[in-house]
N, C-alpha and C. Protein backbone atom coordinates (compact mmCIF):
# COMPACT_ATOMS: atom_id res chain seq x y z
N UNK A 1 148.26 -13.85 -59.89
CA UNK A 1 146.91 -13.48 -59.50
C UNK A 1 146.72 -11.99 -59.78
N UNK A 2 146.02 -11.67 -61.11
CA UNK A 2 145.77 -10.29 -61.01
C UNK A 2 144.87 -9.79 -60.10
N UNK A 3 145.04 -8.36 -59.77
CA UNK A 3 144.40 -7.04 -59.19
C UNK A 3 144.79 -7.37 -57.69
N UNK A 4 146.09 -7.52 -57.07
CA UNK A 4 146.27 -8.09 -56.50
C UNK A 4 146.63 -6.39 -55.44
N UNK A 5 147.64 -5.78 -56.47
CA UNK A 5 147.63 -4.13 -56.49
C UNK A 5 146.15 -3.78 -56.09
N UNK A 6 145.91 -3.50 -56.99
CA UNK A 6 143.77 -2.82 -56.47
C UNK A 6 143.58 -3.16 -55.10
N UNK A 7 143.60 -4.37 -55.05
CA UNK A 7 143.14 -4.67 -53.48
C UNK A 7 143.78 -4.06 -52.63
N UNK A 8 145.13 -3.60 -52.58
CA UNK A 8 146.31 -3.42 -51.18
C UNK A 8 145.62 -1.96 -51.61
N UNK A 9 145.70 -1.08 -52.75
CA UNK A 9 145.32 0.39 -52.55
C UNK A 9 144.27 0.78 -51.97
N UNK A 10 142.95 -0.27 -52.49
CA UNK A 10 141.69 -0.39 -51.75
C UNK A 10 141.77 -0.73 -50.47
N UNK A 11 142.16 -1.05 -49.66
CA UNK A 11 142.58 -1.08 -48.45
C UNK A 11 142.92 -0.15 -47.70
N UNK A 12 144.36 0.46 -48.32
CA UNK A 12 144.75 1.59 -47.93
C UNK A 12 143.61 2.48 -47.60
N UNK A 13 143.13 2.72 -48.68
CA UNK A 13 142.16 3.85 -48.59
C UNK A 13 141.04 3.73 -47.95
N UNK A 14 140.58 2.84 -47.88
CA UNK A 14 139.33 2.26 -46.83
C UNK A 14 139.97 2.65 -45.57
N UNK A 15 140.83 1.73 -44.93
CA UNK A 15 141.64 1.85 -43.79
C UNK A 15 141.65 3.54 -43.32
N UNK A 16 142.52 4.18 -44.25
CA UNK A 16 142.83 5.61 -43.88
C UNK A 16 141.46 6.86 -43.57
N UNK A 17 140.57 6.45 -44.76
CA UNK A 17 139.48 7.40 -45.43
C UNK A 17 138.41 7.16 -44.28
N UNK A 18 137.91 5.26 -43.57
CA UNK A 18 137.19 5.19 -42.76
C UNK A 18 135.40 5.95 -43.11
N UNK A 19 135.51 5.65 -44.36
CA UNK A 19 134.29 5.78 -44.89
C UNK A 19 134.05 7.33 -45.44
N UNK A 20 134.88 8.31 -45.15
CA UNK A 20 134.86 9.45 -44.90
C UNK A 20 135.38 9.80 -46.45
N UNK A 21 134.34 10.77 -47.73
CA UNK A 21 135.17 10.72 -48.63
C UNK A 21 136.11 11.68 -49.09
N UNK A 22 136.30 12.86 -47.94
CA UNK A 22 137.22 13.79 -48.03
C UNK A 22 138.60 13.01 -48.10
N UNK A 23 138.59 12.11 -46.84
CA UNK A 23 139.62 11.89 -46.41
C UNK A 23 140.28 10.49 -47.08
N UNK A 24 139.37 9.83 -48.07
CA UNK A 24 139.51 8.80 -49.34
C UNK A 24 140.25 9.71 -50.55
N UNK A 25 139.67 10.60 -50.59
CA UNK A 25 140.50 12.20 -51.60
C UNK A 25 142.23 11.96 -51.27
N UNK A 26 142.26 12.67 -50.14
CA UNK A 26 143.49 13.33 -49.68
C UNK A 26 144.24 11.78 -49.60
N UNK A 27 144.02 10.72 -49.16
CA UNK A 27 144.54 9.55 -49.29
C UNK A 27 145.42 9.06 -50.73
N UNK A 28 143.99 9.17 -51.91
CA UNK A 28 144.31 8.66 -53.22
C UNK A 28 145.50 9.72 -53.38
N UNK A 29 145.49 11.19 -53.47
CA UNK A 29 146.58 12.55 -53.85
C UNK A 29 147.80 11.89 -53.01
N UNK A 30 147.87 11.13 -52.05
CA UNK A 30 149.02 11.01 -50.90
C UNK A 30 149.57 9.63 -51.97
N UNK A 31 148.86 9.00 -52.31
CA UNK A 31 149.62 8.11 -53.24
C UNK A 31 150.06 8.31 -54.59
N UNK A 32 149.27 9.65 -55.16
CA UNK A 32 149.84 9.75 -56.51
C UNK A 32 151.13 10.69 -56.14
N UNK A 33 151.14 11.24 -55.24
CA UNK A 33 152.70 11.75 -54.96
C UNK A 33 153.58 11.63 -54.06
N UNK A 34 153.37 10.09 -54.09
CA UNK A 34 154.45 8.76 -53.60
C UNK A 34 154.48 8.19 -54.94
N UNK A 35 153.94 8.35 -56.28
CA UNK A 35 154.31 7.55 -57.02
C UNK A 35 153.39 6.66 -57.49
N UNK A 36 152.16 6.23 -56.65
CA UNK A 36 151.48 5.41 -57.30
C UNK A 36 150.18 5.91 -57.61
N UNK A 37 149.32 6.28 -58.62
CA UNK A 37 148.10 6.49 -59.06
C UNK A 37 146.97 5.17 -58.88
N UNK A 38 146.54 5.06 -57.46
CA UNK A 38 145.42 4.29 -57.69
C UNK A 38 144.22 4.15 -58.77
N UNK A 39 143.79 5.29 -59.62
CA UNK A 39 143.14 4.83 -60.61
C UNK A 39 143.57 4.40 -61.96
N UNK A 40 144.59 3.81 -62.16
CA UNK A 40 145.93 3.23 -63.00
C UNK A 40 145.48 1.64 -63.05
N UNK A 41 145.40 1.33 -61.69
CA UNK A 41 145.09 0.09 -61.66
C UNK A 41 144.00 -0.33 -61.44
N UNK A 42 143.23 -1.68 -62.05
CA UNK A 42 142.06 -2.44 -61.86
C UNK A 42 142.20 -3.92 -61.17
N UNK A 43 140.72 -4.29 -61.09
CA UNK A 43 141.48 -5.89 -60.80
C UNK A 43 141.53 -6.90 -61.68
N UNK A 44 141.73 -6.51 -63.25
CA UNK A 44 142.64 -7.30 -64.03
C UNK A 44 143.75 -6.67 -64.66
N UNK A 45 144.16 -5.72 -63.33
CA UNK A 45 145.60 -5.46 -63.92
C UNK A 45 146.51 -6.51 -63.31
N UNK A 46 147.49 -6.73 -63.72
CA UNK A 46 148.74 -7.37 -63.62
C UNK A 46 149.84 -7.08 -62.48
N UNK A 47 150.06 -7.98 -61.55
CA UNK A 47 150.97 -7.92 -60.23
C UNK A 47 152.43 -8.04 -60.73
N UNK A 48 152.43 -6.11 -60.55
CA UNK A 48 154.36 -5.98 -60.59
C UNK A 48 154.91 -6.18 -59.56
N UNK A 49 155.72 -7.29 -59.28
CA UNK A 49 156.64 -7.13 -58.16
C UNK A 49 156.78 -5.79 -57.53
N UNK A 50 157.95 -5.60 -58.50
CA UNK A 50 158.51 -3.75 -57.74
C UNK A 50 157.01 -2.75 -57.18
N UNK A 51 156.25 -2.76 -57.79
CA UNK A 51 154.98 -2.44 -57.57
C UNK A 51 154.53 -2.95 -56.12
N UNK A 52 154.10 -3.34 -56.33
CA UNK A 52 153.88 -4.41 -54.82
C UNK A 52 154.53 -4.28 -53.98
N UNK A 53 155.66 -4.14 -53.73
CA UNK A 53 156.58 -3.87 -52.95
C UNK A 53 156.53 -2.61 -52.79
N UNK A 54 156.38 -1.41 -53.24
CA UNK A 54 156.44 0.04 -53.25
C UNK A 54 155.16 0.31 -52.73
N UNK A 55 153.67 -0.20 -52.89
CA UNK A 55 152.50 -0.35 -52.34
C UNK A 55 152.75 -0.89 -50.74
N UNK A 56 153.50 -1.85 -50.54
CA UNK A 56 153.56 -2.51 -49.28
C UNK A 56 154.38 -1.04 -48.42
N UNK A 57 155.48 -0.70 -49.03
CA UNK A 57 156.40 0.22 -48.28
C UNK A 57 155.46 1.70 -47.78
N UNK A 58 154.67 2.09 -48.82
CA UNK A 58 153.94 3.39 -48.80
C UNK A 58 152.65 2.83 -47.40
N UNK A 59 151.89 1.48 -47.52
CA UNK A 59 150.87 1.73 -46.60
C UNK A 59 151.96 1.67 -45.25
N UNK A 60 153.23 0.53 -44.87
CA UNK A 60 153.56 1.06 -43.86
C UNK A 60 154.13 2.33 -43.35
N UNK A 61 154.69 2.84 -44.12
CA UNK A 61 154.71 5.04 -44.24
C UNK A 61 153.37 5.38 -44.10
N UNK A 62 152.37 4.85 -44.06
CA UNK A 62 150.52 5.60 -43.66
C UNK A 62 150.17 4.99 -42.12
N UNK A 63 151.46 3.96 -41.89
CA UNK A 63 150.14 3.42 -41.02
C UNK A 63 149.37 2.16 -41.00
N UNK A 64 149.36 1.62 -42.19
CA UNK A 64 148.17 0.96 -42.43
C UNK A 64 148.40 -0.46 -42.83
N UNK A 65 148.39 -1.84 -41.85
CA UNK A 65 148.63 -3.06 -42.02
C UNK A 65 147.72 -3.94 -43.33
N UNK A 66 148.45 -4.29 -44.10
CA UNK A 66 148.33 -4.93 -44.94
C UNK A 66 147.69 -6.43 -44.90
């Protein structure tokens, strides 16, 4: 099932940001230096395991139930 990624980042950031788009900013920067660049992915990108798993690990390091 692609964009399966997109969705868990979109989440994240909803979750964290709470509508607020400073704090949607400082969110997306908190994931590109953990490693993952949310604007990398779409929702017909392709579900990497290891990916997915590194997305799952980073929102519970934020906080933020999946």
């Amino acid at each position: 099932m692609a964009g399966q990624i997109k969705r868990m980042l979109d989440q994240i950031i909803e979750t964290r940001s709470q509508g607020d788009s400073f704090l949607a900013l400082t969110t997306k920067t908190k994931l590109v230096l953990k490693g993952i660049n949310p604007e990398k992915y779409d929702y017909n990108s392709e579900d990497n395991p290891s990916v997915i798993t590194k997305v799952t690990q980073i929102a519970k390091d934020l906080g933020v139930a999946l």
